[in-house]
C-alpha atoms as a PDB file:
ATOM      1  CA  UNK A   1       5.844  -0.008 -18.658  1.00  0.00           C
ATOM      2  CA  UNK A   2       6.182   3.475 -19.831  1.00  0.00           C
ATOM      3  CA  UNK A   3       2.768   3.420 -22.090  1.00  0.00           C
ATOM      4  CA  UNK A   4       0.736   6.593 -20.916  1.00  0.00           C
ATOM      5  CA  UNK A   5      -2.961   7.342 -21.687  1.00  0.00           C
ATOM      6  CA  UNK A   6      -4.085  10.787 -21.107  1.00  0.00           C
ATOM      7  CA  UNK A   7      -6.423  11.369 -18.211  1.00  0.00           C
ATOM      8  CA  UNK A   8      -9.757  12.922 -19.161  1.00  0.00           C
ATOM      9  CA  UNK A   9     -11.991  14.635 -16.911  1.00  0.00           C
ATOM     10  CA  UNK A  10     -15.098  14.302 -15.835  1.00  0.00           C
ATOM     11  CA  UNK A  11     -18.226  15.650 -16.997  1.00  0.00           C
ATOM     12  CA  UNK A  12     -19.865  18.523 -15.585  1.00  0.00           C
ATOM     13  CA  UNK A  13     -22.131  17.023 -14.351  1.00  0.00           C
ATOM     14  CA  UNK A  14     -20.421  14.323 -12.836  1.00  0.00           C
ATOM     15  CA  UNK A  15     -18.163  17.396 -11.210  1.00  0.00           C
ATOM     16  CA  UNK A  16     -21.191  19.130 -10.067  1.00  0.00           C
ATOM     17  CA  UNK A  17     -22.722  16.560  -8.133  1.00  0.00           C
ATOM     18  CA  UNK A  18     -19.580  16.330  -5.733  1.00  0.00           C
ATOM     19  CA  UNK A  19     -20.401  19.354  -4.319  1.00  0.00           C
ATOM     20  CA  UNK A  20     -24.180  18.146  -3.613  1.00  0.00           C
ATOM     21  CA  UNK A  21     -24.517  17.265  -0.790  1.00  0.00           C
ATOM     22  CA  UNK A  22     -27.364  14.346  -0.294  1.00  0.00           C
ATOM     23  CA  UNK A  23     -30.523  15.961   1.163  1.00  0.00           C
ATOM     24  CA  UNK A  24     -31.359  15.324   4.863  1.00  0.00           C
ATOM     25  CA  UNK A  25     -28.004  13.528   5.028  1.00  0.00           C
ATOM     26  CA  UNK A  26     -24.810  14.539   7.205  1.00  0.00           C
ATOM     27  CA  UNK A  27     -21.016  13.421   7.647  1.00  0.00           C
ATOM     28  CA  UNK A  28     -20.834  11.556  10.502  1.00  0.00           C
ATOM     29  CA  UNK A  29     -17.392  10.562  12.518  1.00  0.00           C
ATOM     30  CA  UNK A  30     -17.092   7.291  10.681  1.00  0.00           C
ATOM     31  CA  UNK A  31     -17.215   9.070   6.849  1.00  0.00           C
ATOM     32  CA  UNK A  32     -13.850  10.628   8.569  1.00  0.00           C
ATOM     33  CA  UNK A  33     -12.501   7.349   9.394  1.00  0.00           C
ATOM     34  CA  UNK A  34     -13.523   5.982   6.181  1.00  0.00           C
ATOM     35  CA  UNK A  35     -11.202   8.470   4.511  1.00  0.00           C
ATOM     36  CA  UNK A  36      -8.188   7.050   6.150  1.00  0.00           C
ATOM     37  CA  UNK A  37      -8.725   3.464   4.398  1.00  0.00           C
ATOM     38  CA  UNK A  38      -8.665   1.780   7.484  1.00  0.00           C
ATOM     39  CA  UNK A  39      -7.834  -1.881   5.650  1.00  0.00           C
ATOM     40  CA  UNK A  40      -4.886  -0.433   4.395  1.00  0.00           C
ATOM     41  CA  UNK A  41      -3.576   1.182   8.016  1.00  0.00           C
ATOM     42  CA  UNK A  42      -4.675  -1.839   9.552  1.00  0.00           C
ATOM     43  CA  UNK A  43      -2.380  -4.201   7.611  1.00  0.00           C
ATOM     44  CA  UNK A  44       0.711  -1.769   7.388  1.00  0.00           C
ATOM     45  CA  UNK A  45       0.687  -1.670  10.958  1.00  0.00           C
ATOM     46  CA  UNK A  46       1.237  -5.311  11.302  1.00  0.00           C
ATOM     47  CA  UNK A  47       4.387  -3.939   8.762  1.00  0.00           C
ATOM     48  CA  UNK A  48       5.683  -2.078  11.270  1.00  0.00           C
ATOM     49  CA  UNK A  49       5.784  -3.826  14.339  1.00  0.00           C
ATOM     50  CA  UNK A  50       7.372  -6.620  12.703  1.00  0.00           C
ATOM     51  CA  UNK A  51       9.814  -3.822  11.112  1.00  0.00           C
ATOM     52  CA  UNK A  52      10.319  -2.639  15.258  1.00  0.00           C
ATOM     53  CA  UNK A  53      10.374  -6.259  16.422  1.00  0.00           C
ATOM     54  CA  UNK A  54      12.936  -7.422  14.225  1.00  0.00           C
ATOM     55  CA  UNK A  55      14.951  -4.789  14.583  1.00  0.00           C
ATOM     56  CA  UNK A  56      14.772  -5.097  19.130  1.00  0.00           C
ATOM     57  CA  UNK A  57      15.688  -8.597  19.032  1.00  0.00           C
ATOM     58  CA  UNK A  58      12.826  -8.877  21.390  1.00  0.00           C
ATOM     59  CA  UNK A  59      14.361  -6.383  23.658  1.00  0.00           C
ATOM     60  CA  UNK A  60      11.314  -3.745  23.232  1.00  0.00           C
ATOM     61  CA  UNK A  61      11.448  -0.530  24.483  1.00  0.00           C
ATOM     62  CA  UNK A  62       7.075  -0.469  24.876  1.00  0.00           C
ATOM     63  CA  UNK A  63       6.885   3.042  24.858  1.00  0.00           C
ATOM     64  CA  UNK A  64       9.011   4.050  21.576  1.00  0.00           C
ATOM     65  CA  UNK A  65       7.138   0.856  20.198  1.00  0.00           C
ATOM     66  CA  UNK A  66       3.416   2.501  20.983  1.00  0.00           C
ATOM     67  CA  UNK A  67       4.548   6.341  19.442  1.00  0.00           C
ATOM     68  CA  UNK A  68       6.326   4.833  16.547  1.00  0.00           C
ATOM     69  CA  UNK A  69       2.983   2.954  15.700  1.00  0.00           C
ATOM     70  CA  UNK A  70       0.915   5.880  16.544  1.00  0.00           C
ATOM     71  CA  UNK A  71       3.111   8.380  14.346  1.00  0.00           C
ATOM     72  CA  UNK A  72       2.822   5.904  11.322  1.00  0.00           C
ATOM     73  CA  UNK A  73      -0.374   5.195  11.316  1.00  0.00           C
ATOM     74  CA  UNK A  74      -1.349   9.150  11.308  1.00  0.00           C
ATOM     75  CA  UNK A  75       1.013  10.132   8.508  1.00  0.00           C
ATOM     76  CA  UNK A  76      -0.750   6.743   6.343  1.00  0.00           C
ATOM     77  CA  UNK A  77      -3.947   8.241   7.042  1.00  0.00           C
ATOM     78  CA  UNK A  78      -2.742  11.388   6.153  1.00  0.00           C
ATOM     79  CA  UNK A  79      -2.059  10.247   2.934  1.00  0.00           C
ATOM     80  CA  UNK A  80      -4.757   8.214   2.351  1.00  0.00           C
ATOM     81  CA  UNK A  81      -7.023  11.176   3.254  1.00  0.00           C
ATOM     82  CA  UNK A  82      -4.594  13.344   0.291  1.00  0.00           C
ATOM     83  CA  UNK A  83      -5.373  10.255  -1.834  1.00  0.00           C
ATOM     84  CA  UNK A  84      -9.484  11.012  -1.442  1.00  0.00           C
ATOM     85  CA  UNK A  85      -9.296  14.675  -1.868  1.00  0.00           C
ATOM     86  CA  UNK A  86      -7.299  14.404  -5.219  1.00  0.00           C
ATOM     87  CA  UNK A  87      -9.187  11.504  -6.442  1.00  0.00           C
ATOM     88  CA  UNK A  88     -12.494  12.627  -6.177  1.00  0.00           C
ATOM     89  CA  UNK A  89     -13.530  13.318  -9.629  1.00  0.00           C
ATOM     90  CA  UNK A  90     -11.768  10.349 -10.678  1.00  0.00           C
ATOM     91  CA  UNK A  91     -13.976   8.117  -8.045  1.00  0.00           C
ATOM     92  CA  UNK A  92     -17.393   9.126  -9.461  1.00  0.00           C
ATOM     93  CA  UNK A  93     -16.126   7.077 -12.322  1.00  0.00           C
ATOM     94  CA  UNK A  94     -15.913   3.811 -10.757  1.00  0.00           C
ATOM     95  CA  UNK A  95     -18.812   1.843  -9.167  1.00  0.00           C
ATOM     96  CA  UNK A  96     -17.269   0.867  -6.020  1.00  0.00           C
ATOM     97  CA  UNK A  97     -15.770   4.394  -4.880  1.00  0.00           C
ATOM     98  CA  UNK A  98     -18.162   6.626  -6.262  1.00  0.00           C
ATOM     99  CA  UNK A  99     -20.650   6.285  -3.272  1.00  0.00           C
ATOM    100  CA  UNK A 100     -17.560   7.839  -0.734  1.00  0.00           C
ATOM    101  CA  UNK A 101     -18.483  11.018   1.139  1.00  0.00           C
ATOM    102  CA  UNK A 102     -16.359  12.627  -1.094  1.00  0.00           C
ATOM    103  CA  UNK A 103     -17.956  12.021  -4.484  1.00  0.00           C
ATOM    104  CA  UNK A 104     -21.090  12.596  -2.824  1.00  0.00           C
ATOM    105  CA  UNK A 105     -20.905  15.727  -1.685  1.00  0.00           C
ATOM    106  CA  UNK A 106     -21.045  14.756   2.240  1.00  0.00           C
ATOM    107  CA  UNK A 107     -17.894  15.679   3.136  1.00  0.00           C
ATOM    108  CA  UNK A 108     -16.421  19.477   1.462  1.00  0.00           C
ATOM    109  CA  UNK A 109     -13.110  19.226  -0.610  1.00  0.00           C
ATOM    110  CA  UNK A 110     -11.690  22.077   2.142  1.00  0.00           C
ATOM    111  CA  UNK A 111     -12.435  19.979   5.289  1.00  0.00           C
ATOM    112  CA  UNK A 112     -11.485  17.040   4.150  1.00  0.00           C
ATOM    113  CA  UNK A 113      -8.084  18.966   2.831  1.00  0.00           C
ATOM    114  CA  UNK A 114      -7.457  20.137   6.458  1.00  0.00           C
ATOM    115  CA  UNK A 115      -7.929  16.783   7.896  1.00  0.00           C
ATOM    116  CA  UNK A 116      -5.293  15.416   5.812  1.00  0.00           C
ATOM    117  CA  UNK A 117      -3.084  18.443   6.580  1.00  0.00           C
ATOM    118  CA  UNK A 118      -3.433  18.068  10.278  1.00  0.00           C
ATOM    119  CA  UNK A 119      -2.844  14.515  10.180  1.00  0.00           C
ATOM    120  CA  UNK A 120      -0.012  14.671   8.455  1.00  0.00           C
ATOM    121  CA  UNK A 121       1.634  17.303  10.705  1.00  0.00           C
ATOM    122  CA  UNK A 122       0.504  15.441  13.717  1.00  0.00           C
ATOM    123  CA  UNK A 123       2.284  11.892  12.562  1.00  0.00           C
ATOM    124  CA  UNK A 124       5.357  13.432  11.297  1.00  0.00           C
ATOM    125  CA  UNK A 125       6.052  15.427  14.235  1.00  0.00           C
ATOM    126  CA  UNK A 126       5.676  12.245  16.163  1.00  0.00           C
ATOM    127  CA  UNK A 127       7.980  10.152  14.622  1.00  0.00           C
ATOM    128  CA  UNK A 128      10.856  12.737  14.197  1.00  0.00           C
ATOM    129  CA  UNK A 129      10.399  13.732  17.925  1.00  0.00           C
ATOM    130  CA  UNK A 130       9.885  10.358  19.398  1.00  0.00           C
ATOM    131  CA  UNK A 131      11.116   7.727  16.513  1.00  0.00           C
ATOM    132  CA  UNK A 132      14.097   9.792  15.421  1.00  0.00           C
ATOM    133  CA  UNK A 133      14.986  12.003  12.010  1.00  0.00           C
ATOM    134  CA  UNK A 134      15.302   8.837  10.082  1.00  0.00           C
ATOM    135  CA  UNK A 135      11.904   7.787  10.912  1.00  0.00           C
ATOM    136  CA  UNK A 136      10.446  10.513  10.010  1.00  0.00           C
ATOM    137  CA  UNK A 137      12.094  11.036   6.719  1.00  0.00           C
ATOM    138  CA  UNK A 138      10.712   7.539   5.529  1.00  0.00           C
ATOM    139  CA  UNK A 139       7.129   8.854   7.056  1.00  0.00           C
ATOM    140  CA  UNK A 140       7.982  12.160   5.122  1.00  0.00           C
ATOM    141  CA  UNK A 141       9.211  10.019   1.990  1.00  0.00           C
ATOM    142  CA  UNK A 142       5.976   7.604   1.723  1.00  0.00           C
ATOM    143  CA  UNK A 143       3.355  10.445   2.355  1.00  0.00           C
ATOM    144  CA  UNK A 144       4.720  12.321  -0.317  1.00  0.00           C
ATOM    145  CA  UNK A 145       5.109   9.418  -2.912  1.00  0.00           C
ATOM    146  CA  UNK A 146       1.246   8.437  -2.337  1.00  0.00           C
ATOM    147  CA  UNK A 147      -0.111  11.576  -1.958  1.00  0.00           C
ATOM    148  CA  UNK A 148       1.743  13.261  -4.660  1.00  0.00           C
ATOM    149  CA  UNK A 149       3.982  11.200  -6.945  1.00  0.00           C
ATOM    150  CA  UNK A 150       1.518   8.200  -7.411  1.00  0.00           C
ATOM    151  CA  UNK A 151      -2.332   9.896  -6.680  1.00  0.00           C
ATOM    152  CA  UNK A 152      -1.882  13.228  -8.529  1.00  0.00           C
ATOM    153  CA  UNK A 153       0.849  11.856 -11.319  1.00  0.00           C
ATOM    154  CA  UNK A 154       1.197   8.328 -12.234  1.00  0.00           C
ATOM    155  CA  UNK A 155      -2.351   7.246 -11.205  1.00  0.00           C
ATOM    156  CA  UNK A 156      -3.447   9.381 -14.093  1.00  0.00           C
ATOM    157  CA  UNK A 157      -0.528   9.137 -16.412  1.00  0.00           C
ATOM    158  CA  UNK A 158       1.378   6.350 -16.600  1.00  0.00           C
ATOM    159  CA  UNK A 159       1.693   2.524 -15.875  1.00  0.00           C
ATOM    160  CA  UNK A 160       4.476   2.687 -13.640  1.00  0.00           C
ATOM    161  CA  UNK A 161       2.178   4.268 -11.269  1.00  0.00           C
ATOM    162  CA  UNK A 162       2.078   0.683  -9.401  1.00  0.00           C
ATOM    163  CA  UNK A 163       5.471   0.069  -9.576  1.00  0.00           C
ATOM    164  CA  UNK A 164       6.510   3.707  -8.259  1.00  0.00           C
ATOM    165  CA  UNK A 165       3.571   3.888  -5.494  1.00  0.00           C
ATOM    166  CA  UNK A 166       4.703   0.981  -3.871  1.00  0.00           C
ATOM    167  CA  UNK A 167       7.501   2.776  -2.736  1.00  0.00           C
ATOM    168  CA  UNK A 168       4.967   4.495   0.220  1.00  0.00           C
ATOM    169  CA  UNK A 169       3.669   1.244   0.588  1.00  0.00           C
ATOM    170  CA  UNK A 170       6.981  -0.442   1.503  1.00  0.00           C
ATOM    171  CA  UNK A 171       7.852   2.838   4.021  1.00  0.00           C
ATOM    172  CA  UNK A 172       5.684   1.171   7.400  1.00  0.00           C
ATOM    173  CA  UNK A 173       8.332  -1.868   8.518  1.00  0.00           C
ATOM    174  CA  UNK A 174      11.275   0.216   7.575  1.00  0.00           C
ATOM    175  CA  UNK A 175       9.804   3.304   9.855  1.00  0.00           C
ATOM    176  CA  UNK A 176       9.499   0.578  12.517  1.00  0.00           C
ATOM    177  CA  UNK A 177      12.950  -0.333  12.161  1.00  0.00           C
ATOM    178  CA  UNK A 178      15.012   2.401  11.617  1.00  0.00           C
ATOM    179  CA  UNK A 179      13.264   3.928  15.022  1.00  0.00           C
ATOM    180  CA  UNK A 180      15.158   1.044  16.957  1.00  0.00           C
ATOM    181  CA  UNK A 181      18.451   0.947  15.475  1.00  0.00           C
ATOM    182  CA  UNK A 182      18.754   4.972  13.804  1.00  0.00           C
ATOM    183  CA  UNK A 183      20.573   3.235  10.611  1.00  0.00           C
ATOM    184  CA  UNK A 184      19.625   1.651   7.719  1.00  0.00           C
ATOM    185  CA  UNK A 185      21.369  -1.649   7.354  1.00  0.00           C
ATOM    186  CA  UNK A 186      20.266  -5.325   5.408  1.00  0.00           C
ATOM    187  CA  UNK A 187      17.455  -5.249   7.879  1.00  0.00           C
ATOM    188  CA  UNK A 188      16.138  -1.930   6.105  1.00  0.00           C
ATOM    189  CA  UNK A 189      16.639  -3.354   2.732  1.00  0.00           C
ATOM    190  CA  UNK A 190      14.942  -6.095   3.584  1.00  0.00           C
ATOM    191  CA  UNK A 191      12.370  -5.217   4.903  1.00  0.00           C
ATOM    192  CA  UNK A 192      11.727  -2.656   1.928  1.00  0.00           C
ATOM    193  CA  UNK A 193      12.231  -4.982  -0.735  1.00  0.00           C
ATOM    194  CA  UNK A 194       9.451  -7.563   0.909  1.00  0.00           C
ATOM    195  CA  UNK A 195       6.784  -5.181   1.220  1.00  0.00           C
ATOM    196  CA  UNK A 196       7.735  -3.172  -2.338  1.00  0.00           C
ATOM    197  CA  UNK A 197       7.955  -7.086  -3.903  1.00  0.00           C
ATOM    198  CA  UNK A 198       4.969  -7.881  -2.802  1.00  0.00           C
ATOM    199  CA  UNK A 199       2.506  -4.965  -3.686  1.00  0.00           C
ATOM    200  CA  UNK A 200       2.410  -5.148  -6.963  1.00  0.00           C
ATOM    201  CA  UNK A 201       1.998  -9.092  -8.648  1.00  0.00           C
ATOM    202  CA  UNK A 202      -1.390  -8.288  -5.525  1.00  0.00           C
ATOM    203  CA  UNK A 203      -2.284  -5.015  -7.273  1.00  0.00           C
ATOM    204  CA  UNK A 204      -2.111  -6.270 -11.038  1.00  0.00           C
ATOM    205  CA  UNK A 205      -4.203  -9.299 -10.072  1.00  0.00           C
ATOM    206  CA  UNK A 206      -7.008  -7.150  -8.607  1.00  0.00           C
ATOM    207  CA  UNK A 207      -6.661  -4.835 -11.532  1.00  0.00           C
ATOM    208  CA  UNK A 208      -6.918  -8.052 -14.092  1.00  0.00           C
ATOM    209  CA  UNK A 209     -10.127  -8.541 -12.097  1.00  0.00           C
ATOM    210  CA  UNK A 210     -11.876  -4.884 -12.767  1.00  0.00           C
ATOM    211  CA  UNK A 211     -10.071  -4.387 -16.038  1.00  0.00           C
ATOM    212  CA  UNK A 212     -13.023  -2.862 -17.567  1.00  0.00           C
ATOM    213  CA  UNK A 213     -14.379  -0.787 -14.522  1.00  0.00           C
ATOM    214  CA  UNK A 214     -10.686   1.001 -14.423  1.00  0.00           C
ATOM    215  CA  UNK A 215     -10.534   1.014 -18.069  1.00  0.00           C
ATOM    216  CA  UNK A 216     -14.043   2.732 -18.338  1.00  0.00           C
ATOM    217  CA  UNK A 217     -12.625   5.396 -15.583  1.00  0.00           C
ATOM    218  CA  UNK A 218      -9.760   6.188 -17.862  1.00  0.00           C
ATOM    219  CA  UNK A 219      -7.274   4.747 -15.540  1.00  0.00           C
ATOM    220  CA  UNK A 220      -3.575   3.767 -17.143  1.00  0.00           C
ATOM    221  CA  UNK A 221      -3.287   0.555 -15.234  1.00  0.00           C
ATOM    222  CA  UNK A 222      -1.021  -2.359 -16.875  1.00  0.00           C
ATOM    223  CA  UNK A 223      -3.522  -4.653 -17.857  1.00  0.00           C
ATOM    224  CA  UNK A 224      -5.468  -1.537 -19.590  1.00  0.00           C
ATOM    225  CA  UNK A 225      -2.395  -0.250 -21.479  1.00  0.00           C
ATOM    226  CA  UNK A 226      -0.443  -3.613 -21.899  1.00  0.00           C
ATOM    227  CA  UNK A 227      -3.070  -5.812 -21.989  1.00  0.00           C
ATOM    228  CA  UNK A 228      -3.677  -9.144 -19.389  1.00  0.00           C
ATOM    229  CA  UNK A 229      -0.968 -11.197 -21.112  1.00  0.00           C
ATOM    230  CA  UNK A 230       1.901  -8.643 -20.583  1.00  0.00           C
ATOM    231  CA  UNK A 231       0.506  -8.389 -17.213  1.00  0.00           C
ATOM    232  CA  UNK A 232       1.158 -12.185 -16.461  1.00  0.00           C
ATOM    233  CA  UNK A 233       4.653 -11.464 -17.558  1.00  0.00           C
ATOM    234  CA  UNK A 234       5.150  -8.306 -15.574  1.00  0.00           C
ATOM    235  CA  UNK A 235       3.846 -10.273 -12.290  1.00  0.00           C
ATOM    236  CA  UNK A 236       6.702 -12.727 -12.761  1.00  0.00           C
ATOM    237  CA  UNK A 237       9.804 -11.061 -11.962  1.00  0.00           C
ATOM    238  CA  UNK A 238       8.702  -9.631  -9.117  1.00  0.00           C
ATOM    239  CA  UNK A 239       7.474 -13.017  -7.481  1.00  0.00           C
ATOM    240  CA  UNK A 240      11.390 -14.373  -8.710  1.00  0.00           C
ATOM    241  CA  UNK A 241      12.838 -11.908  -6.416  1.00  0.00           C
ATOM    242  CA  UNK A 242      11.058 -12.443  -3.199  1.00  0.00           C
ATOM    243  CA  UNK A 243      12.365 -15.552  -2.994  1.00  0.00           C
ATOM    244  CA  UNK A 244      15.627 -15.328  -1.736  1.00  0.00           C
ATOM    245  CA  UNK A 245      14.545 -12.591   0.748  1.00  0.00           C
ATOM    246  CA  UNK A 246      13.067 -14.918   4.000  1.00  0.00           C
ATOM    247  CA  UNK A 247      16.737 -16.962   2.686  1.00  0.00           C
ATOM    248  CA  UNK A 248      18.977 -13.451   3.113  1.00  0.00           C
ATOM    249  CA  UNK A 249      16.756 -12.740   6.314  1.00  0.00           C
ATOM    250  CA  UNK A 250      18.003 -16.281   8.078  1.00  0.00           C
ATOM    251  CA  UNK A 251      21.304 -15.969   6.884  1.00  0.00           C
ATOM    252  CA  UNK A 252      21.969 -12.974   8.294  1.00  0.00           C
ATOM    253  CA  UNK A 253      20.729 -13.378  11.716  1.00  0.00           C
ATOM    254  CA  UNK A 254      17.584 -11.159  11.518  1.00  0.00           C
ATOM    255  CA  UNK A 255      14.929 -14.148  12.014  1.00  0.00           C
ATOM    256  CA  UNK A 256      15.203 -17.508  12.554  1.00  0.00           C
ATOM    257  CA  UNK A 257      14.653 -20.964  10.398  1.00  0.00           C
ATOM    258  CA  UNK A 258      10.960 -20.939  10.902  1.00  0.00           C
ATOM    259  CA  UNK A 259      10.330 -17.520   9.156  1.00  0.00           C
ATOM    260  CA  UNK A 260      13.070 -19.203   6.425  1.00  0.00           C
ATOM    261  CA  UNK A 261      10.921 -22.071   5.424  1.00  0.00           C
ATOM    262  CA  UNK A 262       7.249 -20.965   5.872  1.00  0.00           C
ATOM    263  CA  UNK A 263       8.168 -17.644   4.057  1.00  0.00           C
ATOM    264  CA  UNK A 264       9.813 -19.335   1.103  1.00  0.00           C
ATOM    265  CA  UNK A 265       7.552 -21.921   0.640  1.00  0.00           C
ATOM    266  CA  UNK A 266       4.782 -19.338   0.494  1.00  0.00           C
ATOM    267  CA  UNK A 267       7.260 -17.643  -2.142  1.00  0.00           C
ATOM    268  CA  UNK A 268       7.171 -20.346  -4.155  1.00  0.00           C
ATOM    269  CA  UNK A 269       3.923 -21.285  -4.026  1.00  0.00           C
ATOM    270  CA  UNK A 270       2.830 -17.434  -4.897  1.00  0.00           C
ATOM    271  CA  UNK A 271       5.102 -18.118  -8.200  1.00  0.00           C
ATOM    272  CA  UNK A 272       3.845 -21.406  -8.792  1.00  0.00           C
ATOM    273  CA  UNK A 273       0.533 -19.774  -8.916  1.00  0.00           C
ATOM    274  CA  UNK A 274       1.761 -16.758 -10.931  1.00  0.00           C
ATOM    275  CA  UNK A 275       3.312 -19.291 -13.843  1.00  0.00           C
ATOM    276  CA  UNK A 276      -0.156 -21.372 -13.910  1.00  0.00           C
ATOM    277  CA  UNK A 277      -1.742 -18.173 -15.004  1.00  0.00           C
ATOM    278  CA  UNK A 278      -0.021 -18.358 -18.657  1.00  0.00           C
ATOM    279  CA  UNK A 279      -2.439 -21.321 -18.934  1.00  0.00           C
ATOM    280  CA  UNK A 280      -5.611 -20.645 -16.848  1.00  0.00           C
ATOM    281  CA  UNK A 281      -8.643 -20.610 -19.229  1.00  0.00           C
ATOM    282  CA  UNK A 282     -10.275 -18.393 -16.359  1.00  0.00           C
ATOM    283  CA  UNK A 283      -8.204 -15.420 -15.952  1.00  0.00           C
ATOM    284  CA  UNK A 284     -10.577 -13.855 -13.449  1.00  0.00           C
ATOM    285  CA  UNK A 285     -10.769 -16.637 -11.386  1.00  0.00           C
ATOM    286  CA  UNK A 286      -6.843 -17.158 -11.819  1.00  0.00           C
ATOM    287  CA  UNK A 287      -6.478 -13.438 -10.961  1.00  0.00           C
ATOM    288  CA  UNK A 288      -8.964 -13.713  -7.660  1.00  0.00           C
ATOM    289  CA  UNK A 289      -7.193 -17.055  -6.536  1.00  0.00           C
ATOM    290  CA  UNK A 290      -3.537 -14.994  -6.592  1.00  0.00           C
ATOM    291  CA  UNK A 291      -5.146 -12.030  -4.903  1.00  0.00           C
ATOM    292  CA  UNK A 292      -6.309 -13.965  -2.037  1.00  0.00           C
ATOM    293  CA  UNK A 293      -2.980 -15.582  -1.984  1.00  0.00           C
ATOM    294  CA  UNK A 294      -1.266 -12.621  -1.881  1.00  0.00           C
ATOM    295  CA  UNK A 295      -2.932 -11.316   1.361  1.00  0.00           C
ATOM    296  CA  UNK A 296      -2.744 -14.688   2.764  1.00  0.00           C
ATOM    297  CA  UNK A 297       1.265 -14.356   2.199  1.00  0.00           C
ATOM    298  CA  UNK A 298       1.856 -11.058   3.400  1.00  0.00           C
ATOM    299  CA  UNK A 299       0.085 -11.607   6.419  1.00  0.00           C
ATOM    300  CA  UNK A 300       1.541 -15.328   7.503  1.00  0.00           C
ATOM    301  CA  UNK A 301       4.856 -13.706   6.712  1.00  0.00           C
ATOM    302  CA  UNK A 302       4.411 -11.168   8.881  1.00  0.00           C
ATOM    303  CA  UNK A 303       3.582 -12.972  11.695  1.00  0.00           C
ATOM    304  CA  UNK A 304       5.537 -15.824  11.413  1.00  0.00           C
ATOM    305  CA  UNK A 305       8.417 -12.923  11.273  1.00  0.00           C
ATOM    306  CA  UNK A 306       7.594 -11.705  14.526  1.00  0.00           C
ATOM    307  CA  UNK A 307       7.481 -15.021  16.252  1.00  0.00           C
ATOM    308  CA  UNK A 308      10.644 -16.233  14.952  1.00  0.00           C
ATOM    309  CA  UNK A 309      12.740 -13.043  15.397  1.00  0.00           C
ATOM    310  CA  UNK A 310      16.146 -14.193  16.401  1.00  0.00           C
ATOM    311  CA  UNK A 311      16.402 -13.702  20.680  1.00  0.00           C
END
């Protein structure tokens, strides 16, 4: 994956109308939410409980639990917020972002800057004051992949901006974690290599679905650069290797035999479904069906993962 395809800028006047601001029309407190993505905080937090209930053993200390969440989800909305300032030129180019308060002019590229700034100072001084240094160094580490490494590099450069971005993605259970035991063990790794696994065969399938809107918005995405074939192939060996992890998880005493079976079955069905797609004669209805799947899995894993963590 190391195709690259040049970013090219907008046109003036796509630039000029994000700073015009829609007549008789004001930012309200909900465009501010808006800008933290709150789909994506919502599901990483699921991440990182389970990442702070596996690693208690269901001894949980409530309070740690309840700043540990609170610091995480204020440095992901910190850089989800980085993520909107940096990519608003780039939104205008796509149908469903280019209505955000951003592109639009409602919200200023300097207050929306500040927001992400505060936010980010706010989390991180949470979770390396109440979650310990290690906490906050993964916080630290997965703002600064998103914000920086993925939104203002690889997002415009390169196709391993998936691979490399998932990084931040994967950050939440660890954070959770390493704020219980102040180490990073197999339970770490883990939990890393579940969430980084999983994000992109789910981001390639969406991308498969809006080929064309991301390749008319000059975005390097696999299945623009490589093509929808290569993609199938690229899903692959990433849906290989999840499936030992719910086996590594039992056998090493971090969850029980429920999380074991459900999880792997849902492995294997995920790849079952990821093979079928070298022969589906619908590749955007292949592509939606393993999308769907893939939220389906991450979710039941989760959960499952909490119930059955070992007493």
């Amino acid at each position: 994956m190391d195709n690259h395809l040049s970013y090219q800028a907008p046109s003036d006047s796509a630039a000029l109308s994000i700073n015009q601001t829609p007549p008789n029309q004001s930012a309200t407190w909900k465009d501010f939410i808006t800008l933290t993505k709150p789909g994506i905080i919502r599901s990483n937090l699921i991440a990182v409980f389970a990442g702070f209930w596996v690693a208690s053993q269901w001894d949980i200390q409530i309070g740690k639990m309840i700043l540990t969440l609170l610091g995480t989800v204020l440095v992901m909305a910190s850089a989800c917020v980085y993520n909107n300032y940096f990519d608003r030129e780039l939104d205008l180019k796509m149908e469903r972002t280019r209505n955000r308060a951003l592109p639009t002019g409602l919200l200023k590229p300097k207050v929306v800057l500040w927001y992400a700034f505060v936010l980010g100072v706010l989390g991180l001084a949470d979770l390396f004051i109440f979650s310990g240094v290690l906490a906050g160094i993964f916080g630290l580490i997965g703002m600064l992949v998103y914000a920086v490494v993925y939104t203002m590099w690889l997002k415009r450069s390169s196709t391993w901006s998936t691979s490399v971005g998932a990084i931040s993605g994967a950050m939440p259970p660890v954070i959770g974690y390493v704020a219980v035991t102040n180490t990073v063990d197999m339970g770490a790794i883990l939990l890393f290599g579940l969430l980084f696994l999983w994000q992109p065969p789910h981001f390639w399938a969406l991308g498969i679905r809006r080929v064309e809107e991301y390749r008319a918005a000059g975005y390097p995405l696999l299945p623009v650069v490589k093509g929808i074939q290569r993609t199938k192939i690229q899903i692959i060996p990433y849906l290989v290797l999840l499936v030992p992890i719910p086996i590594l998880m039992y056998t090493l005493g971090y969850t029980g035999i429920v999380f074991m079976i459900v999880s792997l079955l849902l492995s294997l069905v995920w790849l079952y479904l990821g093979i079928r797609g070298f022969k589906a004669k619908n590749d955007d209805a292949w592509a939606k069906k393993l999308f769907f799947f893939s939220i389906n899995y991450l979710t039941i894993s989760l959960i499952v993962m909490i119930l059955d963590t070992v007493h």
